[in-house]
C-alpha atoms as a PDB file:
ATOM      1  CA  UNK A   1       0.000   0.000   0.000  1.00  0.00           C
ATOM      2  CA  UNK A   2       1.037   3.545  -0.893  1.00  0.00           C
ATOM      3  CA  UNK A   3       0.309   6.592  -2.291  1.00  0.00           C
ATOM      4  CA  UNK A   4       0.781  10.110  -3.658  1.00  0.00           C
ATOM      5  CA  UNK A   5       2.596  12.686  -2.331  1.00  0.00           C
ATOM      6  CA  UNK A   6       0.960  14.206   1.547  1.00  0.00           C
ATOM      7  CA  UNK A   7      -1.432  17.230   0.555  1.00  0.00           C
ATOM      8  CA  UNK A   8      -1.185  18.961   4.143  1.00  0.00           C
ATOM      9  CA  UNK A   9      -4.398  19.136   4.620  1.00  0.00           C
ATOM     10  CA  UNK A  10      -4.071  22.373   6.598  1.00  0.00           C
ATOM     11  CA  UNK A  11      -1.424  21.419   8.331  1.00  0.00           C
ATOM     12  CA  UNK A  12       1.245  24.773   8.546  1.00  0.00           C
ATOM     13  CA  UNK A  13      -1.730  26.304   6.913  1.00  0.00           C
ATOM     14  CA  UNK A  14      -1.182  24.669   3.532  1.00  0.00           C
ATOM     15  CA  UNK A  15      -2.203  22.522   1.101  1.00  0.00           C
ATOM     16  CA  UNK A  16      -1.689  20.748  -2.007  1.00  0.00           C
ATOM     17  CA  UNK A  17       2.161  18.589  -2.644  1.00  0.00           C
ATOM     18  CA  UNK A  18       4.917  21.438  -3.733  1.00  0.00           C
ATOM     19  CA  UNK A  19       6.749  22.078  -0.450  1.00  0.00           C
ATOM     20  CA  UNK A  20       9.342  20.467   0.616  1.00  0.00           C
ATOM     21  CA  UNK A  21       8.195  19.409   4.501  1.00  0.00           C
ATOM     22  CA  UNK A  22       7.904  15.622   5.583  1.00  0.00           C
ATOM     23  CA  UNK A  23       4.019  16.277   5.453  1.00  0.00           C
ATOM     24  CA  UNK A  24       4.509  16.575   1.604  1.00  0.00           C
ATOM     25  CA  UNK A  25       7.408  14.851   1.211  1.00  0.00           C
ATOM     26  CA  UNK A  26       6.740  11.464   2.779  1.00  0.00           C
ATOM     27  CA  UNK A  27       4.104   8.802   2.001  1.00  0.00           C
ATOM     28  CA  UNK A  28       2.922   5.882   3.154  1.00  0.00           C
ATOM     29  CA  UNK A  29       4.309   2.392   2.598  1.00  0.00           C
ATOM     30  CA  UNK A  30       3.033  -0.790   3.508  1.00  0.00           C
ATOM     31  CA  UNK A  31       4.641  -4.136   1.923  1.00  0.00           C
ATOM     32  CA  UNK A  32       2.934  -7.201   3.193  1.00  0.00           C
ATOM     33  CA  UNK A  33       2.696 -11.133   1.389  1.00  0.00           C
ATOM     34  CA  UNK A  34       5.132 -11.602   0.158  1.00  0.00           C
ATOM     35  CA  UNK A  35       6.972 -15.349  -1.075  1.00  0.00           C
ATOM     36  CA  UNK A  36      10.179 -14.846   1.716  1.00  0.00           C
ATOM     37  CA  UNK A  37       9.218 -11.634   3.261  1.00  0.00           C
ATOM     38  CA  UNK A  38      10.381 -11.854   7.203  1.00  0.00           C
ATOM     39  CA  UNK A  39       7.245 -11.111   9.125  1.00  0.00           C
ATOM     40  CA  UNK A  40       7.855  -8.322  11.432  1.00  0.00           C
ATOM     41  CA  UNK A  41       6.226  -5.561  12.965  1.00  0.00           C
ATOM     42  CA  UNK A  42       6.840  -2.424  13.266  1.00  0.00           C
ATOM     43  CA  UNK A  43       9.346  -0.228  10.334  1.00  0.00           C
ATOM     44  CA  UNK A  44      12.531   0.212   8.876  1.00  0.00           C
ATOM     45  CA  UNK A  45      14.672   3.329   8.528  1.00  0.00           C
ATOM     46  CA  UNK A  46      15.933   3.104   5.408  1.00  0.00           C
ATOM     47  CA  UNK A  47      14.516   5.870   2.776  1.00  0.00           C
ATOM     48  CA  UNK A  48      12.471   4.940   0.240  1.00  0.00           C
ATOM     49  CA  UNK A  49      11.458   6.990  -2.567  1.00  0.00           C
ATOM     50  CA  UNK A  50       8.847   6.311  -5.329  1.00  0.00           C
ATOM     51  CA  UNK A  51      11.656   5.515  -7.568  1.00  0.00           C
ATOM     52  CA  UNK A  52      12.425   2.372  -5.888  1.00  0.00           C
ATOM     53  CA  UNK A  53       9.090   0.813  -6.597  1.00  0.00           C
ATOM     54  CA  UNK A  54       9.103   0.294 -10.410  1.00  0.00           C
ATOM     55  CA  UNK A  55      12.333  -2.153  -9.540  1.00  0.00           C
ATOM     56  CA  UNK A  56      11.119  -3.897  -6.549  1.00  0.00           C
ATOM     57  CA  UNK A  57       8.184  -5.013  -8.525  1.00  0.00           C
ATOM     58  CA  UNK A  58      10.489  -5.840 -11.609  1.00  0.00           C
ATOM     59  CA  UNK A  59      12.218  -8.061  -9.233  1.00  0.00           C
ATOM     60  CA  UNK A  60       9.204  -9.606  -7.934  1.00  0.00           C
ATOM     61  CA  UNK A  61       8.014 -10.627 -11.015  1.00  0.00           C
ATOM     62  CA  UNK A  62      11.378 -12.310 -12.176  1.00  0.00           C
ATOM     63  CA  UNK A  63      12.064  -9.062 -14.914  1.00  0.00           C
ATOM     64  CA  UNK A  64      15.341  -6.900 -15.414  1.00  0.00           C
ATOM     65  CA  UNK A  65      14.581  -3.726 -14.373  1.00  0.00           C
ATOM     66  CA  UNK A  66      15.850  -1.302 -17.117  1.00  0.00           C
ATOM     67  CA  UNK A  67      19.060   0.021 -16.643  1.00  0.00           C
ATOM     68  CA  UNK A  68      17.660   3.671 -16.710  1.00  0.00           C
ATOM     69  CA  UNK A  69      15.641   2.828 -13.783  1.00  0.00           C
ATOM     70  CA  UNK A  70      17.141   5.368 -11.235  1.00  0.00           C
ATOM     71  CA  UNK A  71      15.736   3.329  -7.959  1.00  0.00           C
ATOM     72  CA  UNK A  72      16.544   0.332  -6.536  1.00  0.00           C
ATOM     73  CA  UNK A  73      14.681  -2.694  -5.462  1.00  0.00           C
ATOM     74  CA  UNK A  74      13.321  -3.126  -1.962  1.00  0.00           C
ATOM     75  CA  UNK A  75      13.487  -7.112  -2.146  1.00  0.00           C
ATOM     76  CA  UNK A  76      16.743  -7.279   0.028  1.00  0.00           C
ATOM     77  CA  UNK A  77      14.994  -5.096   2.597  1.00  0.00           C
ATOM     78  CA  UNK A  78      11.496  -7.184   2.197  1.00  0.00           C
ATOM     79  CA  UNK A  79      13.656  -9.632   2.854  1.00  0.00           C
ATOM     80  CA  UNK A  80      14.706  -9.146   6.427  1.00  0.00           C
ATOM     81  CA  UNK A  81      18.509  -8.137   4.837  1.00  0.00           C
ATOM     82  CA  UNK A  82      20.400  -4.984   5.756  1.00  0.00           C
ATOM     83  CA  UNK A  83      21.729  -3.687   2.419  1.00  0.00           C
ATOM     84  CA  UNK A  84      23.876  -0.642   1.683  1.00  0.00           C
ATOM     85  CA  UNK A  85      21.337   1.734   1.019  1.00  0.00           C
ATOM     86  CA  UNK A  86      20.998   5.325   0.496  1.00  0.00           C
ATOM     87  CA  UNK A  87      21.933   7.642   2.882  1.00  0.00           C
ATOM     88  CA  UNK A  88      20.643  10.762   1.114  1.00  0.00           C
ATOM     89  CA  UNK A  89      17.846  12.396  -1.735  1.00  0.00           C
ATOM     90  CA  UNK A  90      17.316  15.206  -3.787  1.00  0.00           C
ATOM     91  CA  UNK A  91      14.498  16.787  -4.451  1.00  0.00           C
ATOM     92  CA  UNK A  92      12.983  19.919  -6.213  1.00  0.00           C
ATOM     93  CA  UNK A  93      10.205  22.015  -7.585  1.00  0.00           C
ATOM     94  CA  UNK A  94      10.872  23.735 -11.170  1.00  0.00           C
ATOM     95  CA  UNK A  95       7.630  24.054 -12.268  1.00  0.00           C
ATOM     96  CA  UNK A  96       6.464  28.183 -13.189  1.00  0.00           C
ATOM     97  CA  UNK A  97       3.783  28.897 -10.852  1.00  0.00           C
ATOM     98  CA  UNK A  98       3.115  32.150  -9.676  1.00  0.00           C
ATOM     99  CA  UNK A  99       2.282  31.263  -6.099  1.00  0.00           C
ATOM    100  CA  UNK A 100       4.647  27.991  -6.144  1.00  0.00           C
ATOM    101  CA  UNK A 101       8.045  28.800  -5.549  1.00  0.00           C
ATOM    102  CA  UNK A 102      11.221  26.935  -7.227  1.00  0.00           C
ATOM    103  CA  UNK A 103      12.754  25.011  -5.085  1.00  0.00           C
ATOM    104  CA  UNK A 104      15.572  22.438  -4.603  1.00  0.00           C
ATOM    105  CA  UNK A 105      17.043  20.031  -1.522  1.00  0.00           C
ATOM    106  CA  UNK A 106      18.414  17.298   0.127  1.00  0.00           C
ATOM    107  CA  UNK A 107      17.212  15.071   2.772  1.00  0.00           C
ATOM    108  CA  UNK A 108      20.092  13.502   4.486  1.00  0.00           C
ATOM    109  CA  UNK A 109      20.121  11.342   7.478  1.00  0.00           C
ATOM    110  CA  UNK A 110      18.670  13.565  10.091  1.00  0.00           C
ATOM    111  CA  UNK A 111      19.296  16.931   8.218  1.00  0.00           C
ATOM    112  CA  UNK A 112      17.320  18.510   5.350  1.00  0.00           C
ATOM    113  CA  UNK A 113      18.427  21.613   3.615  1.00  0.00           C
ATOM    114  CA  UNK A 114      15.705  23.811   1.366  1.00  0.00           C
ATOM    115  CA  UNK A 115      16.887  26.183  -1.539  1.00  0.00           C
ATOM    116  CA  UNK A 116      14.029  28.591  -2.770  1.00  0.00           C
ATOM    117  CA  UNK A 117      16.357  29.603  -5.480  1.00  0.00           C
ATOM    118  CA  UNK A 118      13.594  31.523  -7.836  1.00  0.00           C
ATOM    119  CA  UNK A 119      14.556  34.951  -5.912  1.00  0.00           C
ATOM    120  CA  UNK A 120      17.107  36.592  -4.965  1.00  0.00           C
ATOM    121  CA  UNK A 121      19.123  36.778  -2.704  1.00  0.00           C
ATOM    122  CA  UNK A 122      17.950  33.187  -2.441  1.00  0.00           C
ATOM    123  CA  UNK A 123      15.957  31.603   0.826  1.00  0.00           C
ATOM    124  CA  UNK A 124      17.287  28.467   2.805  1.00  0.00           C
ATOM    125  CA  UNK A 125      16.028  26.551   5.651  1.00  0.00           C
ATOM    126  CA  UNK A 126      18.110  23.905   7.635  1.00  0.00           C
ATOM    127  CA  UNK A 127      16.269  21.413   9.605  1.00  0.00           C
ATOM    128  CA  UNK A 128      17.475  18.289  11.914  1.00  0.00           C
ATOM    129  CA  UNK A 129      15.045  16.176  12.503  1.00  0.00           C
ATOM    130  CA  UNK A 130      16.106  14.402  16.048  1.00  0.00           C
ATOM    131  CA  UNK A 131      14.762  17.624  17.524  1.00  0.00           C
ATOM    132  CA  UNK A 132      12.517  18.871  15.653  1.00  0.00           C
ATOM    133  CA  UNK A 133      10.767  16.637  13.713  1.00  0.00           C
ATOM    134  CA  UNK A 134       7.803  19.215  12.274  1.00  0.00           C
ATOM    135  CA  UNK A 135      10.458  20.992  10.856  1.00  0.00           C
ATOM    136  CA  UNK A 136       9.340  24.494  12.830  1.00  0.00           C
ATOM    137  CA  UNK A 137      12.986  25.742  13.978  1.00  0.00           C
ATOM    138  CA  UNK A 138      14.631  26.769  10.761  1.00  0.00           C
ATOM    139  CA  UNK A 139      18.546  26.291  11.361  1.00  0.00           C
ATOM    140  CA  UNK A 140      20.028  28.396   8.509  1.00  0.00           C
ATOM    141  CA  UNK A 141      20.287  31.678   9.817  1.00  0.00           C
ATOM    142  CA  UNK A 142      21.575  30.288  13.438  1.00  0.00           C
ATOM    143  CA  UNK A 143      25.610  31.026  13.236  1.00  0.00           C
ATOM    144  CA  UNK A 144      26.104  27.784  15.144  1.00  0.00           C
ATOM    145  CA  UNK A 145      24.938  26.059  12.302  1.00  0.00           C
ATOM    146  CA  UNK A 146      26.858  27.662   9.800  1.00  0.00           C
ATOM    147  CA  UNK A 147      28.958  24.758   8.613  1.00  0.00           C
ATOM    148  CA  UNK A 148      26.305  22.568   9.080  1.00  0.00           C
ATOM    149  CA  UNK A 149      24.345  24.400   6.508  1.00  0.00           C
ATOM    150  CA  UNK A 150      27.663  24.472   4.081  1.00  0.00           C
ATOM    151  CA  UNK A 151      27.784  21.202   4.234  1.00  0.00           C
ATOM    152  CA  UNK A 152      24.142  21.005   2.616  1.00  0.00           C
ATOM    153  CA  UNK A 153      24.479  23.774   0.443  1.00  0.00           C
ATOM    154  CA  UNK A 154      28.051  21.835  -0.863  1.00  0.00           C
ATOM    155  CA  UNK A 155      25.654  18.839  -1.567  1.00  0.00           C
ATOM    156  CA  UNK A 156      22.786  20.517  -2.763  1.00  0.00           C
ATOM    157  CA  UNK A 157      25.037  21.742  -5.658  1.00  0.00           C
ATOM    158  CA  UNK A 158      26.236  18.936  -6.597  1.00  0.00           C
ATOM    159  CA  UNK A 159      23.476  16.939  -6.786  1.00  0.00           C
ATOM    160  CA  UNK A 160      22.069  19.443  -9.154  1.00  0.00           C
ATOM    161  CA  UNK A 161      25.263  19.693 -11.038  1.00  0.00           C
ATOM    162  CA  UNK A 162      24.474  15.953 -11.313  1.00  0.00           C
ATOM    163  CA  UNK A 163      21.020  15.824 -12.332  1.00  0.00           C
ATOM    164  CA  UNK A 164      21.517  18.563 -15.041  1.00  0.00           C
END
């Protein structure tokens, strides 16, 4: 079981799927039945994105997932096995909307770092999610986060230097 992207549903006041909090950001997932799956209880804490589900089921079904496939299968993980796994995403928002901002990011481990890059000077926001997992204390503009939030903006580049 899954599905689309959150739509806040008033939550921070918003709505709709464009913004880059965990309410939008994260979905559900629910894998259950199947042939060699360990039955457990409870959830794992590796990130998945929608990306990995094209080449899980590929998998499942005994098919090659096409090499342009950018996710990776889940079947290890359905499994019971503790594969190397991702330890970070990007993400981001170029479509022209007048009341959507552009946006860019990475989610990685507990930090996520948020590029509204449409204006300038561009807008970040810095978030660790140990303490604050509503994402309501915006670290960038706290000088003892400072290389912290170099650190993101570093990967944040690249990844979009990647993706290009």
């Amino acid at each position: 079981f899954t599905s689309d992207n959150g739509y806040f549903l008033g939550d921070r006041g918003f709505a709709g799927k464009w913004l880059p909090y965990e309410a939008s950001l994260r979905v559900p997932l629910i894998i259950e039945g199947v042939a060699g799956m360990e039955r457990r209880d409870g959830s794992r804490d590796e990130t998945v994105l929608n990306i990995d589900l094209a080449p899980t089921i590929c998998e499942l079904a005994g098919i090659e997932a096409p090499a342009s496939y950018q996710g990776k299968s889940l079947v290890p993980i359905i499994k019971g096995k503790t594969p190397k796994w991702r330890e970070e995403f990007f993400f981001e928002h170029l479509f022209d909307h007048k009341d959507i901002p552009k946006l860019g990011g990475v989610r990685a481990g507990r930090f996520k770092y948020v590029r509204y890059f449409g204006q300038d000077p561009p807008h970040e926001e810095l978030y660790e999610h140990t303490a604050d997992k509503l994402e309501v204390k915006n670290l960038a503009g706290d000088p003892r986060w400072a290389a912290r939030l170099g650190e993101q903006r570093t990967r944040w580049r690249e990844w979009r230097e990647r993706v290009k």
